[in-house]
Protein backbone atom coordinates (compact mmCIF):
# COMPACT_ATOMS: atom_id res chain seq x y z
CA UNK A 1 -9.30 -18.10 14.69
CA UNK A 2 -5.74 -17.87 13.67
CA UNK A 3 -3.80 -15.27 16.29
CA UNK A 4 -0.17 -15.38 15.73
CA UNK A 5 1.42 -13.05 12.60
CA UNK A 6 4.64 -13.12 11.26
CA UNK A 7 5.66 -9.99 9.55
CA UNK A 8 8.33 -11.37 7.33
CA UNK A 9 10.13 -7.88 6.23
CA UNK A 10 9.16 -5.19 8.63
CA UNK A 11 10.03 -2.44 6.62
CA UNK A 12 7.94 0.78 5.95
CA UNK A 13 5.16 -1.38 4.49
CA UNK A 14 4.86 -4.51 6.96
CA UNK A 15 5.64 -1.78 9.64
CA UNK A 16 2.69 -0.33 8.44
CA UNK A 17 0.29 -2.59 8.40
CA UNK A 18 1.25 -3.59 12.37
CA UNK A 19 0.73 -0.12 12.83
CA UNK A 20 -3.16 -0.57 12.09
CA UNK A 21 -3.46 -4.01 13.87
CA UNK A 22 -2.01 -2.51 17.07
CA UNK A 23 -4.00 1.06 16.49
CA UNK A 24 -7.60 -1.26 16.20
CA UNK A 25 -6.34 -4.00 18.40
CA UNK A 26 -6.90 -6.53 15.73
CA UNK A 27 -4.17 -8.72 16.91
CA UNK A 28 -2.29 -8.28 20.44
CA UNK A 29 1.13 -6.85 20.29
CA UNK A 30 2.56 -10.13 21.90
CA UNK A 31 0.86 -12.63 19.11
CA UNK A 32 3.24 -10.11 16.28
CA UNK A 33 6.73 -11.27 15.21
CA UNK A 34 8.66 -8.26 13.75
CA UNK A 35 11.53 -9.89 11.38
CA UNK A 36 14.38 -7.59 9.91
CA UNK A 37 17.53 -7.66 9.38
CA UNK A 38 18.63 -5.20 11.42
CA UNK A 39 15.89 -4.87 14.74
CA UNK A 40 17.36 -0.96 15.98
CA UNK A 41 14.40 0.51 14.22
CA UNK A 42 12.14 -1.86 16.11
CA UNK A 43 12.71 -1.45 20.03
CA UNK A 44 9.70 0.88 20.03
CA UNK A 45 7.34 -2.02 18.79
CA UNK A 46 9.38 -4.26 21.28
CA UNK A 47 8.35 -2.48 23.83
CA UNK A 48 5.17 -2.73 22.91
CA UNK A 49 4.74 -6.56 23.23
CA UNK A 50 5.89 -7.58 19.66
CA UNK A 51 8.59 -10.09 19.46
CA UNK A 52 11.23 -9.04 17.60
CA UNK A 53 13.93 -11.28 15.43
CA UNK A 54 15.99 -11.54 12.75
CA UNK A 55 15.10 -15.52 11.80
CA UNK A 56 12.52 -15.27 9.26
CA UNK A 57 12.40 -19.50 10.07
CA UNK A 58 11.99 -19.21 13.66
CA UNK A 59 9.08 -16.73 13.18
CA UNK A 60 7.63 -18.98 10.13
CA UNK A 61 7.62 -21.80 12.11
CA UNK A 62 6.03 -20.23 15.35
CA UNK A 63 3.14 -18.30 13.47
CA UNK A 64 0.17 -19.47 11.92
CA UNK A 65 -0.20 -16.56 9.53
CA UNK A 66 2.73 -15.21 7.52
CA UNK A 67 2.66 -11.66 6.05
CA UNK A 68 5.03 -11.44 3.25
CA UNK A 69 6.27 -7.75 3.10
CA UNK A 70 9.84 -7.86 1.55
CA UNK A 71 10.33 -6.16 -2.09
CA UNK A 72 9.20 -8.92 -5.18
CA UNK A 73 13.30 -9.21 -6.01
CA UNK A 74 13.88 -10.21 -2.77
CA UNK A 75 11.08 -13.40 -2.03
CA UNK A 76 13.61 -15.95 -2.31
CA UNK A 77 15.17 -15.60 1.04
CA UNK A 78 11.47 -15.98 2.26
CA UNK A 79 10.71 -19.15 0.16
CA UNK A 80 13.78 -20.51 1.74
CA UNK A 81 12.65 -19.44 5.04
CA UNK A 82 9.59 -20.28 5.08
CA UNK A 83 9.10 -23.36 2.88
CA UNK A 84 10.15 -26.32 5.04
CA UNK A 85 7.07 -24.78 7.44
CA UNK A 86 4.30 -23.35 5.41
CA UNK A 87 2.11 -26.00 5.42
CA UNK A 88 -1.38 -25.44 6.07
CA UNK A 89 -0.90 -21.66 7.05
CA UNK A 90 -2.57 -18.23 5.91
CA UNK A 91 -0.35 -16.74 4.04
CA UNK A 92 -0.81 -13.06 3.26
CA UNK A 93 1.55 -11.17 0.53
CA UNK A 94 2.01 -7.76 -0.81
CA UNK A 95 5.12 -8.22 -3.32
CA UNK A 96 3.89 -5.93 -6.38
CA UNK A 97 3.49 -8.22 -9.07
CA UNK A 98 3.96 -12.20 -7.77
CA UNK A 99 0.80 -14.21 -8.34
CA UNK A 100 -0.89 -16.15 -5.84
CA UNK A 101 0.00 -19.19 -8.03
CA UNK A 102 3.52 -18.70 -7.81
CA UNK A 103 4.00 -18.28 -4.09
CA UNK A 104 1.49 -21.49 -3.70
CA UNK A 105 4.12 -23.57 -5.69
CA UNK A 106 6.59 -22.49 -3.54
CA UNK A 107 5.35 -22.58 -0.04
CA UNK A 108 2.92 -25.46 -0.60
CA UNK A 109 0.28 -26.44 1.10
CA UNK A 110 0.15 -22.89 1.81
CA UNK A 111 -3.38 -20.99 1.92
CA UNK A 112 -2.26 -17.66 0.13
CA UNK A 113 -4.02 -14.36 -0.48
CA UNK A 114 -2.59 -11.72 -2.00
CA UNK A 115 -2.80 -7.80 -1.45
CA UNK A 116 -1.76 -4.34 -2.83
CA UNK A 117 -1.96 -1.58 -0.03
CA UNK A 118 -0.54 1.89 -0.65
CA UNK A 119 1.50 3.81 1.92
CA UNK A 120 -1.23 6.29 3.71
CA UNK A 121 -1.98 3.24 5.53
CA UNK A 122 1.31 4.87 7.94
CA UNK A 123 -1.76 7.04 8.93
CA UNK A 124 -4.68 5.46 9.11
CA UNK A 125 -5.80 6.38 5.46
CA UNK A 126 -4.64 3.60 3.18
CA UNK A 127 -6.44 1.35 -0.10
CA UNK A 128 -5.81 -2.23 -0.36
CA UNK A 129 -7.39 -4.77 -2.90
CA UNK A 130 -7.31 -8.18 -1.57
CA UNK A 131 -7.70 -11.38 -3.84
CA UNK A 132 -7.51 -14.62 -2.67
CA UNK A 133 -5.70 -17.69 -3.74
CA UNK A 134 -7.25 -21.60 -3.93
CA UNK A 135 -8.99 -23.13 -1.56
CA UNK A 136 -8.46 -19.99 0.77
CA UNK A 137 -11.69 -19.91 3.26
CA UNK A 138 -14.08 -17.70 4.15
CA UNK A 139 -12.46 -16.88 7.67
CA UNK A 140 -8.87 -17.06 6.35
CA UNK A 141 -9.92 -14.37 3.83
CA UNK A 142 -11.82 -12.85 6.45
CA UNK A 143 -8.61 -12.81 9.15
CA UNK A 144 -6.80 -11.51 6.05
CA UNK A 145 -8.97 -8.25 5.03
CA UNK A 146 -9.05 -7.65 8.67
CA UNK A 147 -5.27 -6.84 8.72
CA UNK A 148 -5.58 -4.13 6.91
CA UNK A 149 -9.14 -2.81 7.91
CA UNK A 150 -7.52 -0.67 10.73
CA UNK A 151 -5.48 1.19 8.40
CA UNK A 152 -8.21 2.63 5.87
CA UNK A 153 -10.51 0.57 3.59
CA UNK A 154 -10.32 -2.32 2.21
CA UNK A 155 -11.88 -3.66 -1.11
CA UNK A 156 -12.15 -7.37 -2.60
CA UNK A 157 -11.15 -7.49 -6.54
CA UNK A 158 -10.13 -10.27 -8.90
CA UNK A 159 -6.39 -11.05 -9.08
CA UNK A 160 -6.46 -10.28 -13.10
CA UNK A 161 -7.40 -6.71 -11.91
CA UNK A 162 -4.40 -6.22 -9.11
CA UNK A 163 -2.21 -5.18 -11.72
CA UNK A 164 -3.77 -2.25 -12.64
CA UNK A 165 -4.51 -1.04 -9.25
CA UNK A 166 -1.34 -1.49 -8.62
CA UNK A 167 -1.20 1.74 -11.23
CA UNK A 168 -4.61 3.07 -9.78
CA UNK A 169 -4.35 3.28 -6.14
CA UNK A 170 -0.60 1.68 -5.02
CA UNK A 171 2.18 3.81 -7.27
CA UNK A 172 -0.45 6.47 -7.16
CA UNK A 173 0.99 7.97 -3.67
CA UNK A 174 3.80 9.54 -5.70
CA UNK A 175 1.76 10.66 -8.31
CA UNK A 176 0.24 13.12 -5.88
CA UNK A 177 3.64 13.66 -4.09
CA UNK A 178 4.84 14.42 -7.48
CA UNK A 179 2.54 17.33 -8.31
CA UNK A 180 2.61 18.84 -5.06
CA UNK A 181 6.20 18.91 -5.76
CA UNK A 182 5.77 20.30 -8.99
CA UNK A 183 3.50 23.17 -7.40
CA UNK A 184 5.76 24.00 -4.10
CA UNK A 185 8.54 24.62 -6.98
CA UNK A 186 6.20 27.29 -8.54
CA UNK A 187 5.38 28.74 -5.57
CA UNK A 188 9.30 29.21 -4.33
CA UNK A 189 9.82 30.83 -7.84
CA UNK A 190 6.93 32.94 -7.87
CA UNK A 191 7.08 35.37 -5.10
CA UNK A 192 6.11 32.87 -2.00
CA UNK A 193 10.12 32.31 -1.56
CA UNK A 194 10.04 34.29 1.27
CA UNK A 195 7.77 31.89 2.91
CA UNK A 196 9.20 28.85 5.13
CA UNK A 197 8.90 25.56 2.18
CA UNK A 198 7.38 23.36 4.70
CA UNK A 199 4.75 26.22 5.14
CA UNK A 200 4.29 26.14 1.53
CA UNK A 201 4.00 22.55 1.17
CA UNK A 202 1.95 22.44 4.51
CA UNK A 203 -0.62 24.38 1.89
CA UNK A 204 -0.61 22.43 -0.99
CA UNK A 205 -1.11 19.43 1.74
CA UNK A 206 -3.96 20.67 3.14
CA UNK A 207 -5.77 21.72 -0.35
CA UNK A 208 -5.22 18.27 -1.39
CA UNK A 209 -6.38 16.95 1.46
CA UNK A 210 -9.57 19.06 1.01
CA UNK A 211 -10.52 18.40 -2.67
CA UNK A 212 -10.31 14.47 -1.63
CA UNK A 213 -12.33 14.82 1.05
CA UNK A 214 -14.91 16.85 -1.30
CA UNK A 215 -14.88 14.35 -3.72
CA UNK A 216 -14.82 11.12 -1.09
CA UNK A 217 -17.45 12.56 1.35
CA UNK A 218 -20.14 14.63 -0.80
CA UNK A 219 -19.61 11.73 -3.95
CA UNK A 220 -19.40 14.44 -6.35
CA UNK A 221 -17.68 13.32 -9.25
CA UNK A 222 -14.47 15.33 -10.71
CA UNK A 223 -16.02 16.44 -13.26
CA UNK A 224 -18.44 17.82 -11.05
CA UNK A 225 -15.87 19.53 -8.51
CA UNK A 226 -13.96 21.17 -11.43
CA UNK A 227 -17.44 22.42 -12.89
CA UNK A 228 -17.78 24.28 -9.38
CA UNK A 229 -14.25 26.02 -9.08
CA UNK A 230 -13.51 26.69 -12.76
CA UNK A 231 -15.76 29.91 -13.50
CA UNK A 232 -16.26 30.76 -17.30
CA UNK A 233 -13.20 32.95 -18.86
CA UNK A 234 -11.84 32.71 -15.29
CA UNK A 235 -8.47 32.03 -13.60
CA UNK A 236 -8.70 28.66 -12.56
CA UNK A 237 -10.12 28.14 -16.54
CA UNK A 238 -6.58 29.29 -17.88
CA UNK A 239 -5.03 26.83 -16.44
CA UNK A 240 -7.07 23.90 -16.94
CA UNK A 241 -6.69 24.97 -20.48
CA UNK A 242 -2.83 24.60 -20.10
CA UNK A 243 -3.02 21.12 -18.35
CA UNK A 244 -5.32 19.95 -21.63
CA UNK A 245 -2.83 21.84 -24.49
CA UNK A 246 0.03 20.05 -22.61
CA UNK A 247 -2.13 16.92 -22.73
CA UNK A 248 -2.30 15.83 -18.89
CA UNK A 249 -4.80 13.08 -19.82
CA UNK A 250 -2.15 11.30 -22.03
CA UNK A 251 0.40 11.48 -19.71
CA UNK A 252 -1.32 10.13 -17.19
CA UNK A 253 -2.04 7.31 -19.42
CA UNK A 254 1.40 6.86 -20.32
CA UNK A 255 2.33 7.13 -16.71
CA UNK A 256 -0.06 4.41 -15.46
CA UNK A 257 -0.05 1.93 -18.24
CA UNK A 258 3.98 1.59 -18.02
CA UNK A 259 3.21 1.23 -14.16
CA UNK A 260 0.71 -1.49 -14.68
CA UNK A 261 3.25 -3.61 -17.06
CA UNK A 262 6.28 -3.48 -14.98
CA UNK A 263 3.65 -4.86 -12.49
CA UNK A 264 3.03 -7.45 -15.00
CA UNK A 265 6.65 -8.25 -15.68
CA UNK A 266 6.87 -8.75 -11.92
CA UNK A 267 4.84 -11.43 -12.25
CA UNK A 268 7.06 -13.73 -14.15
CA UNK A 269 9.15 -13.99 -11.40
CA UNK A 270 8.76 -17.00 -9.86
């Protein structure tokens, strides 16, 4: 089994993910190279066990599995890096938007799978879809899916579908952030001002964290879960009425579809 990772770009993301290896002990903190730019934000991992750099090359070439976490503008500097010393290594990316077929080209004789994780993973409560590239194996794909599996779940799609999880369960984070924003605004303008905002928000949190787990742990459907709260002629009725005159369905749509093609013009860079 492969045992030494390379987190090429350990920002939030690739910071991340380590998180979850170290937190289930998938990998040992001394088989982890931590590259960035700058390696301040990264003396707590050091003293961990990780090895820390700022030579994506030297951690290429010493680790037989790269993670490629920098933004998809940005992959050059690791297809310079890494190229010269990619042969016949897992390699493991989560640039929004570059196909499995264009990093192969570049690092070749690369093994490449390709993933789209959202941020909860920072707490243990992240989605990633994992496809795999050509000729990946079973226990590469299998080493790969287990990065992430400490972090939250994990679930095996086609890469023709990454795309529009990418809109589904990636870019969705700030979908929720942005109408719990929307609501803490109404609250600080209708007569909860006096309340501390973090207090407020702390709220709206926590009743968001509730409906999921509603919906995730009894498997009742939304329709169902709105059915239960929204009594006939009743409050919460009003304003579900609002949200359909205002058409939250189509915006939504909107909202995700534009997400899903800028993922898809992401792909064209090579």
């Amino acid at each position: 089994m492969r045992k030494t990772l390379a987190v090429l770009g350990a920002g939030n993301m690739g910071l991340a993910i380590t998180d979850g290896i170290l937190r289930c002990g998938f990998i040992p903190a001394e088989n982890i190279i931590l590259v960035r730019r700058s390696t301040e934000r990264l003396e707590n991992y050091r003293s961990l066990g990780c090895k820390v750099c700022t030579d994506m090359r030297e951690a290429a070439t010493e680790a037989d599995v790269l993670l490629l976490a920098l933004k998809p503008q940005m992959m050059e500097l690791i297809y310079e890096a890494a190229a010269p010393v990619s042969f016949g290594k897992l390699v493991v990316s989560i640039a929004a938007g570059i196909k499995t077929e264009a990093i192969e080209k570049r690092l070749s004789g690369s093994f490449v799978v390709r993933a789209m994780p959202n941020t909860p993973l920072t707490v243990g409560e992240g989605v990633t879809e994992i496809c795999r590239g050509k000729n990946v194996s079973d226990e590469d794909f299998s080493f790969a899916k287990g990065l992430f599996a400490g972090s939250g779940i994990t679930v095996e799609c086609s890469e023709c579908d990454i795309n529009a999880f990418t809109a589904l369960t990636s870019s969705a984070v700030a979908y929720f952030a942005a109408v719990e924003q929307a609501m803490c605004s109404w609250a600080e303008e209708n007569g909860l001002q006096s309340y501390d905002k973090q207090t407020i928000c702390d709220l709206v949190s926590k009743t968001a964290m509730g409906t999921a787990k509603l919906l995730y742990e009894k498997k009742m459907s939304p329709a169902d879960l709105i059915r239960s709260v929204a009594s006939p002629n009743g409050t919460t009725e009003r304003a579900l009425k609002v949200f359909e005159e205002q058409g939250l369905n189509s915006i939504f749509d909107k909202a995700m579809t534009a997400c899903a093609e800028r993922a898809e013009e992401l792909s064209n860079i090579k």
